[in-house]
C-alpha atoms as a PDB file:
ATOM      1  CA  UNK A   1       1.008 -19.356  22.358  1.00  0.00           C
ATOM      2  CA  UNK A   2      -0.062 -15.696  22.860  1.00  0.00           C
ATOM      3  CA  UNK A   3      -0.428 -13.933  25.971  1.00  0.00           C
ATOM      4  CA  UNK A   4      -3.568 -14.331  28.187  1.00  0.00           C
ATOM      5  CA  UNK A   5      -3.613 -10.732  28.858  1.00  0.00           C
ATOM      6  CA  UNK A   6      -2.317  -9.103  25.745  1.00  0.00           C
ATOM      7  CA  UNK A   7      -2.506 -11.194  22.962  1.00  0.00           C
ATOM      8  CA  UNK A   8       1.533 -11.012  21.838  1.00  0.00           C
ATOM      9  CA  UNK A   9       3.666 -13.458  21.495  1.00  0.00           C
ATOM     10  CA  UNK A  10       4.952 -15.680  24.432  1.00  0.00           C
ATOM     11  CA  UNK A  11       7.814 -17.652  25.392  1.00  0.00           C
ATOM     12  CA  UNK A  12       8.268 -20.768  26.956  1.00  0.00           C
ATOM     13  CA  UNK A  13       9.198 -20.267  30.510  1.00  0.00           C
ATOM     14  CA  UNK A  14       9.203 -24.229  31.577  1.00  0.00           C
ATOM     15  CA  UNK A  15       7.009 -27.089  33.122  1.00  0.00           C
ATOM     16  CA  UNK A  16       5.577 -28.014  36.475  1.00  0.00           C
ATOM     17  CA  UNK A  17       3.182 -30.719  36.861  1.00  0.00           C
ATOM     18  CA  UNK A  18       3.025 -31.724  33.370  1.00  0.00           C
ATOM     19  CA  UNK A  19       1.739 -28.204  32.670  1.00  0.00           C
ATOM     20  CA  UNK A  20       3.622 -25.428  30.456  1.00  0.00           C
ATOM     21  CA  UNK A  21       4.691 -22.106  31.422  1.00  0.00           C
ATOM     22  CA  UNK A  22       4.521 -19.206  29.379  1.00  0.00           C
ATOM     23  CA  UNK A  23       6.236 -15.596  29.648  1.00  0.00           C
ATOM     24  CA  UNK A  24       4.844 -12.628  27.465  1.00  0.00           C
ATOM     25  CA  UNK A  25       7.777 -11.368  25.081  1.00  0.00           C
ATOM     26  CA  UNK A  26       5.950  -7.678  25.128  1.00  0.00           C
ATOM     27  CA  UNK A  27       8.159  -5.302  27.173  1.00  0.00           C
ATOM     28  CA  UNK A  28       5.401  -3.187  28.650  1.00  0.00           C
ATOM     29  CA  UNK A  29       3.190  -6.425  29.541  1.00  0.00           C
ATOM     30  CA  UNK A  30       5.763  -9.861  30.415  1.00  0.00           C
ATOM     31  CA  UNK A  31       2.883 -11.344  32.039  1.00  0.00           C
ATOM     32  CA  UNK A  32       3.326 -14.924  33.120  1.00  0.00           C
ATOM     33  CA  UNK A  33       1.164 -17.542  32.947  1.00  0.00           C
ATOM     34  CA  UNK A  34       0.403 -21.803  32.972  1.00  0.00           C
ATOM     35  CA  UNK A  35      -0.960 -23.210  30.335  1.00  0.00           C
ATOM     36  CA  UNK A  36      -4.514 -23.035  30.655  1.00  0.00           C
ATOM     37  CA  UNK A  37      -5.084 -20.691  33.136  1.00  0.00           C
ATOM     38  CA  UNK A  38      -7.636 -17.641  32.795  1.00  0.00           C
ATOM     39  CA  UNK A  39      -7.249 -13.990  33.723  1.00  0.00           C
ATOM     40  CA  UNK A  40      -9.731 -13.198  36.539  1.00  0.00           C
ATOM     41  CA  UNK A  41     -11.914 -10.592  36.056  1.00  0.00           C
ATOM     42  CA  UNK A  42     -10.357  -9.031  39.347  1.00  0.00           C
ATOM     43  CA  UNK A  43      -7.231  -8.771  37.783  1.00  0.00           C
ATOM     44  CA  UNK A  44      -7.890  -7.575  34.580  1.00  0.00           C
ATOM     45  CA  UNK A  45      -6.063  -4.921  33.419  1.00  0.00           C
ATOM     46  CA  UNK A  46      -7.409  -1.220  32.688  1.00  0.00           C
ATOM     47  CA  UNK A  47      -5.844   1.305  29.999  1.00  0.00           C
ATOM     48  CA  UNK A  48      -3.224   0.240  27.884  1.00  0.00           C
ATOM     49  CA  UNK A  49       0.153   1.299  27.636  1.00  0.00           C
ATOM     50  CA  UNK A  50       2.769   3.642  25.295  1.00  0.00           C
ATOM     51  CA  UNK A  51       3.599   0.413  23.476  1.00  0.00           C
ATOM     52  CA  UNK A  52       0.175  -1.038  23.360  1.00  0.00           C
ATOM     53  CA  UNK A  53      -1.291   2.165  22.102  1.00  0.00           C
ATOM     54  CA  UNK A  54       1.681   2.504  19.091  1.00  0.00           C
ATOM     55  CA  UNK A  55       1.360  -0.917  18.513  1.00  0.00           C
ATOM     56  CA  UNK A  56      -2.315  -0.905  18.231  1.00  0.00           C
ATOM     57  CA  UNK A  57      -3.094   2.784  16.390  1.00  0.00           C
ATOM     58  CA  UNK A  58      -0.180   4.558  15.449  1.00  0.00           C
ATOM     59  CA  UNK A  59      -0.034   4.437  11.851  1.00  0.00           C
ATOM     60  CA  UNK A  60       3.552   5.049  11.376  1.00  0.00           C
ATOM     61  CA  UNK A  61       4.889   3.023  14.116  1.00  0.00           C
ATOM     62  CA  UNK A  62       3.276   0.248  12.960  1.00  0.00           C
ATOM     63  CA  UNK A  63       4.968   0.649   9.559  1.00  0.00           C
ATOM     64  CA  UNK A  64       8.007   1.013  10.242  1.00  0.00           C
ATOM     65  CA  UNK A  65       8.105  -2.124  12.679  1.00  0.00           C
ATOM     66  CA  UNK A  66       6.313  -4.385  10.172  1.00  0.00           C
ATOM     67  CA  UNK A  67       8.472  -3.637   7.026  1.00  0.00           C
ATOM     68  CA  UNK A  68      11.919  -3.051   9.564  1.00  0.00           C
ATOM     69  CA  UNK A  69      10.769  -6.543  10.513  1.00  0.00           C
ATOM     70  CA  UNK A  70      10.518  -8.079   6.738  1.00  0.00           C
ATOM     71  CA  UNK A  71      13.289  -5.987   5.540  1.00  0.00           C
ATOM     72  CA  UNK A  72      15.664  -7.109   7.787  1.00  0.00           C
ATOM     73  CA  UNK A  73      14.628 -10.665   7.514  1.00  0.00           C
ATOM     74  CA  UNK A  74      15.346 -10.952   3.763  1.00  0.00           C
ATOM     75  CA  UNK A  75      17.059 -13.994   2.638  1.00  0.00           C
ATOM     76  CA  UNK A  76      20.370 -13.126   0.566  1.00  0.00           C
ATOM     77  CA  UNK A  77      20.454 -14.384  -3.085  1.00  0.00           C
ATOM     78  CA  UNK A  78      16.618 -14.105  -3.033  1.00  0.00           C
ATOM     79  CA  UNK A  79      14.661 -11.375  -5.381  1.00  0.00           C
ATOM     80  CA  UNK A  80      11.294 -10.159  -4.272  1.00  0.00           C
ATOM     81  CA  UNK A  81       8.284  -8.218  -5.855  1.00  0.00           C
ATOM     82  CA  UNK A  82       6.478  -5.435  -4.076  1.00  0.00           C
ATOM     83  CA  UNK A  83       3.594  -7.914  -3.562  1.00  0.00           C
ATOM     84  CA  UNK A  84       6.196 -10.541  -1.432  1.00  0.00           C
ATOM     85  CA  UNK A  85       7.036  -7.820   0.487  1.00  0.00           C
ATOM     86  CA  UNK A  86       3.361  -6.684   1.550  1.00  0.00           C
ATOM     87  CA  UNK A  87       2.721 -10.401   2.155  1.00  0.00           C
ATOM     88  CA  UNK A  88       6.114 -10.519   4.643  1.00  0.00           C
ATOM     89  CA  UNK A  89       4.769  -7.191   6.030  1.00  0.00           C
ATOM     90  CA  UNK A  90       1.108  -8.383   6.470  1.00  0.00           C
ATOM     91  CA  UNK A  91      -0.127  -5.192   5.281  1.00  0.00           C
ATOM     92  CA  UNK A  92      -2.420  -3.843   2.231  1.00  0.00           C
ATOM     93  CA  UNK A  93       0.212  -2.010   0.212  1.00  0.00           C
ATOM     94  CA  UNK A  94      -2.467   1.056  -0.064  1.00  0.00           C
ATOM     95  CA  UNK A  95      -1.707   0.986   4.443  1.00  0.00           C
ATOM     96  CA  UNK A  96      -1.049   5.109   5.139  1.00  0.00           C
ATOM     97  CA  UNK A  97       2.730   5.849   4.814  1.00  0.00           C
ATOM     98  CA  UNK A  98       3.686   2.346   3.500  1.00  0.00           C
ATOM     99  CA  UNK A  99       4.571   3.662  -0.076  1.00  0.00           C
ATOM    100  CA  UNK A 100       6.831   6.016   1.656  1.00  0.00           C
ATOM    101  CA  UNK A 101       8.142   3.735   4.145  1.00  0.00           C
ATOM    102  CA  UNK A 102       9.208   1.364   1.246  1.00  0.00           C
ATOM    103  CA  UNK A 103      10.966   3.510  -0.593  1.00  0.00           C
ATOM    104  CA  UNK A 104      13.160   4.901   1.861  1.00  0.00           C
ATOM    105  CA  UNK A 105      14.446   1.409   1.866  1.00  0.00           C
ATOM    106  CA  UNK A 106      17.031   2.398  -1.576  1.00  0.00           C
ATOM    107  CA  UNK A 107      19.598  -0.292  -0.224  1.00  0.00           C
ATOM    108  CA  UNK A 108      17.119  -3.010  -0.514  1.00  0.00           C
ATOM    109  CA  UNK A 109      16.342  -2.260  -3.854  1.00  0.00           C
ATOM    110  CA  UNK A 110      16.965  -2.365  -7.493  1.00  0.00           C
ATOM    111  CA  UNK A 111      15.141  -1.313 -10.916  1.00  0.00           C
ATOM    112  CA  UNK A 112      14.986  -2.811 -14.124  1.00  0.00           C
ATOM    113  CA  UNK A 113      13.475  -0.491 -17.034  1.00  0.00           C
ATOM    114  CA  UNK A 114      10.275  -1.169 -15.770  1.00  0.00           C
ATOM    115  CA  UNK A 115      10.008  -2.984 -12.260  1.00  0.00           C
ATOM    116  CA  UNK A 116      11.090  -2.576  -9.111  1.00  0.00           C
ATOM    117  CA  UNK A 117      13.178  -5.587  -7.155  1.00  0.00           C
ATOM    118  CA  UNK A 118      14.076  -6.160  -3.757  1.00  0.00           C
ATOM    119  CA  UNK A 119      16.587  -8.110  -1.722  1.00  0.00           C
ATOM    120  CA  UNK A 120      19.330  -8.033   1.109  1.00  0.00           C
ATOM    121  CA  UNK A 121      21.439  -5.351   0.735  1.00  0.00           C
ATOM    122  CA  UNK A 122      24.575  -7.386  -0.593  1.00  0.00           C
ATOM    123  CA  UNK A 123      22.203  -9.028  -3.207  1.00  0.00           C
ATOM    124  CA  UNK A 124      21.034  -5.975  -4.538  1.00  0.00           C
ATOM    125  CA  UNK A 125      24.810  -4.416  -4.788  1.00  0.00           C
ATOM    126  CA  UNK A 126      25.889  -7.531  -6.402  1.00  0.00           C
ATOM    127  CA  UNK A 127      23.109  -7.490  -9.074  1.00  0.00           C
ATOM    128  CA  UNK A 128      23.931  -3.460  -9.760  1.00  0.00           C
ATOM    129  CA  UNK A 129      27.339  -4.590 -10.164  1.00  0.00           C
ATOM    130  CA  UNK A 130      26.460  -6.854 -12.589  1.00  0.00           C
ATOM    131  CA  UNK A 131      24.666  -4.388 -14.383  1.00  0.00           C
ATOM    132  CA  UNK A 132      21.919  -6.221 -13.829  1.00  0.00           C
ATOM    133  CA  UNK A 133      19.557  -3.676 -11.968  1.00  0.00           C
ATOM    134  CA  UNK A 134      19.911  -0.237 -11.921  1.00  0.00           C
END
Protein backbone atom coordinates (compact mmCIF):
# COMPACT_ATOMS: atom_id res chain seq x y z
CA UNK A 1 0.00 0.00 0.00
CA UNK A 2 1.48 3.52 -0.50
CA UNK A 3 0.75 6.48 1.39
CA UNK A 4 -2.43 8.59 0.76
CA UNK A 5 -0.51 11.68 1.10
CA UNK A 6 2.91 10.92 -0.23
CA UNK A 7 2.94 8.09 -2.28
CA UNK A 8 5.90 5.94 -0.23
CA UNK A 9 5.71 2.97 1.10
CA UNK A 10 3.45 2.07 4.15
CA UNK A 11 3.28 -0.26 6.90
CA UNK A 12 0.71 -2.12 8.42
CA UNK A 13 -0.33 -0.49 11.58
CA UNK A 14 -3.43 -3.04 12.45
CA UNK A 15 -7.30 -3.55 12.07
CA UNK A 16 -10.47 -2.07 13.46
CA UNK A 17 -13.74 -2.92 12.12
CA UNK A 18 -12.62 -5.25 9.57
CA UNK A 19 -10.71 -2.31 8.07
CA UNK A 20 -6.71 -2.03 7.75
CA UNK A 21 -4.51 0.50 9.09
CA UNK A 22 -1.67 1.85 7.45
CA UNK A 23 1.46 4.00 8.75
CA UNK A 24 3.73 5.87 6.13
CA UNK A 25 7.44 4.44 6.48
CA UNK A 26 8.75 8.10 5.12
CA UNK A 27 10.42 9.91 8.06
CA UNK A 28 9.45 13.44 7.10
CA UNK A 29 5.68 12.33 6.27
CA UNK A 30 4.45 8.97 8.80
CA UNK A 31 1.04 9.85 7.96
CA UNK A 32 -1.58 7.41 9.13
CA UNK A 33 -4.36 6.26 7.56
CA UNK A 34 -7.52 3.33 7.16
CA UNK A 35 -7.79 1.62 4.37
CA UNK A 36 -9.83 3.46 2.09
CA UNK A 37 -9.96 6.67 3.38
CA UNK A 38 -9.25 9.97 1.25
CA UNK A 39 -7.19 13.04 2.08
CA UNK A 40 -9.56 16.05 2.30
CA UNK A 41 -8.86 18.78 0.35
CA UNK A 42 -8.74 20.84 3.73
CA UNK A 43 -6.00 18.94 4.82
CA UNK A 44 -3.90 18.65 2.05
CA UNK A 45 -0.57 19.35 2.45
CA UNK A 46 1.43 22.44 0.88
CA UNK A 47 5.34 22.44 0.00
CA UNK A 48 7.24 19.49 0.38
CA UNK A 49 9.93 18.71 2.56
CA UNK A 50 14.13 18.27 2.68
CA UNK A 51 13.49 14.58 2.07
CA UNK A 52 10.71 14.91 -0.39
CA UNK A 53 12.61 17.43 -2.40
CA UNK A 54 16.08 14.98 -2.45
CA UNK A 55 14.02 12.22 -2.99
CA UNK A 56 12.13 13.71 -5.78
CA UNK A 57 15.03 16.03 -7.74
CA UNK A 58 18.28 15.68 -6.40
CA UNK A 59 20.19 13.84 -8.84
CA UNK A 60 22.84 12.52 -6.67
CA UNK A 61 20.83 11.66 -3.73
CA UNK A 62 18.77 9.69 -5.61
CA UNK A 63 21.78 7.67 -6.83
CA UNK A 64 23.34 6.94 -4.22
CA UNK A 65 20.10 5.62 -2.33
CA UNK A 66 18.98 3.50 -5.31
CA UNK A 67 22.33 1.66 -6.04
CA UNK A 68 23.28 1.78 -1.82
CA UNK A 69 19.91 0.05 -1.86
CA UNK A 70 20.79 -2.78 -4.67
CA UNK A 71 24.30 -2.95 -3.63
CA UNK A 72 23.72 -3.80 -0.33
CA UNK A 73 21.01 -6.21 -1.15
CA UNK A 74 23.22 -8.49 -3.30
CA UNK A 75 22.82 -12.11 -2.80
CA UNK A 76 26.32 -13.86 -1.96
CA UNK A 77 27.50 -16.56 -4.45
CA UNK A 78 25.51 -14.64 -7.12
CA UNK A 79 27.41 -12.78 -10.24
CA UNK A 80 25.72 -9.86 -11.87
CA UNK A 81 26.12 -7.78 -15.17
CA UNK A 82 25.95 -4.02 -15.26
CA UNK A 83 22.49 -4.43 -16.86
CA UNK A 84 21.13 -6.59 -13.44
CA UNK A 85 22.32 -3.97 -11.56
CA UNK A 86 20.44 -1.00 -13.44
CA UNK A 87 17.38 -3.29 -13.35
CA UNK A 88 17.88 -3.71 -9.20
CA UNK A 89 18.52 0.09 -9.25
CA UNK A 90 15.49 0.98 -11.49
CA UNK A 91 17.47 3.42 -13.29
CA UNK A 92 18.67 4.04 -17.11
CA UNK A 93 22.38 3.35 -16.73
CA UNK A 94 22.99 6.75 -18.90
CA UNK A 95 20.98 8.47 -15.17
CA UNK A 96 23.61 11.67 -14.33
CA UNK A 97 26.37 10.44 -11.92
CA UNK A 98 25.36 6.71 -12.08
CA UNK A 99 28.59 5.67 -14.02
CA UNK A 100 30.43 7.29 -11.27
CA UNK A 101 28.39 6.13 -8.52
CA UNK A 102 29.00 2.49 -9.75
CA UNK A 103 32.33 2.51 -9.87
CA UNK A 104 33.14 3.76 -6.63
CA UNK A 105 31.62 0.52 -5.62
CA UNK A 106 35.52 -1.46 -6.26
CA UNK A 107 34.51 -4.02 -3.42
CA UNK A 108 31.55 -5.16 -5.30
CA UNK A 109 33.36 -5.80 -8.23
CA UNK A 110 35.57 -7.85 -10.37
CA UNK A 111 37.04 -7.84 -14.11
CA UNK A 112 37.70 -10.42 -16.45
CA UNK A 113 39.88 -9.33 -19.64
CA UNK A 114 36.99 -7.86 -20.98
CA UNK A 115 33.82 -7.50 -18.63
CA UNK A 116 33.02 -6.20 -15.65
CA UNK A 117 31.22 -8.51 -12.71
CA UNK A 118 29.56 -7.76 -9.65
CA UNK A 119 28.63 -9.41 -6.38
CA UNK A 120 28.71 -9.23 -2.45
CA UNK A 121 31.80 -8.27 -1.30
CA UNK A 122 32.95 -11.83 0.03
CA UNK A 123 31.96 -13.27 -3.45
CA UNK A 124 33.97 -11.03 -5.30
CA UNK A 125 37.20 -11.60 -2.86
CA UNK A 126 36.67 -15.22 -3.16
CA UNK A 127 36.56 -15.22 -7.01
CA UNK A 128 39.96 -12.80 -7.03
CA UNK A 129 41.35 -15.35 -4.88
CA UNK A 130 40.69 -17.84 -7.16
CA UNK A 131 42.22 -15.99 -9.76
CA UNK A 132 39.22 -15.94 -11.25
CA UNK A 133 38.55 -12.08 -11.67
CA UNK A 134 40.92 -9.57 -11.49
Amino acid sequence: MNCKKCKSDCNKAGTKDGKQWYKCKNEDCKYEFWEGSVIRNSSAKVGMSLGEFKAKYDTEFIVKERLGKAMSGLSRNLIYEKADIVKLAGLPASYPGFKDTLDSYDDHQGRTSSKTFYAHPDTIKELKELAKLM
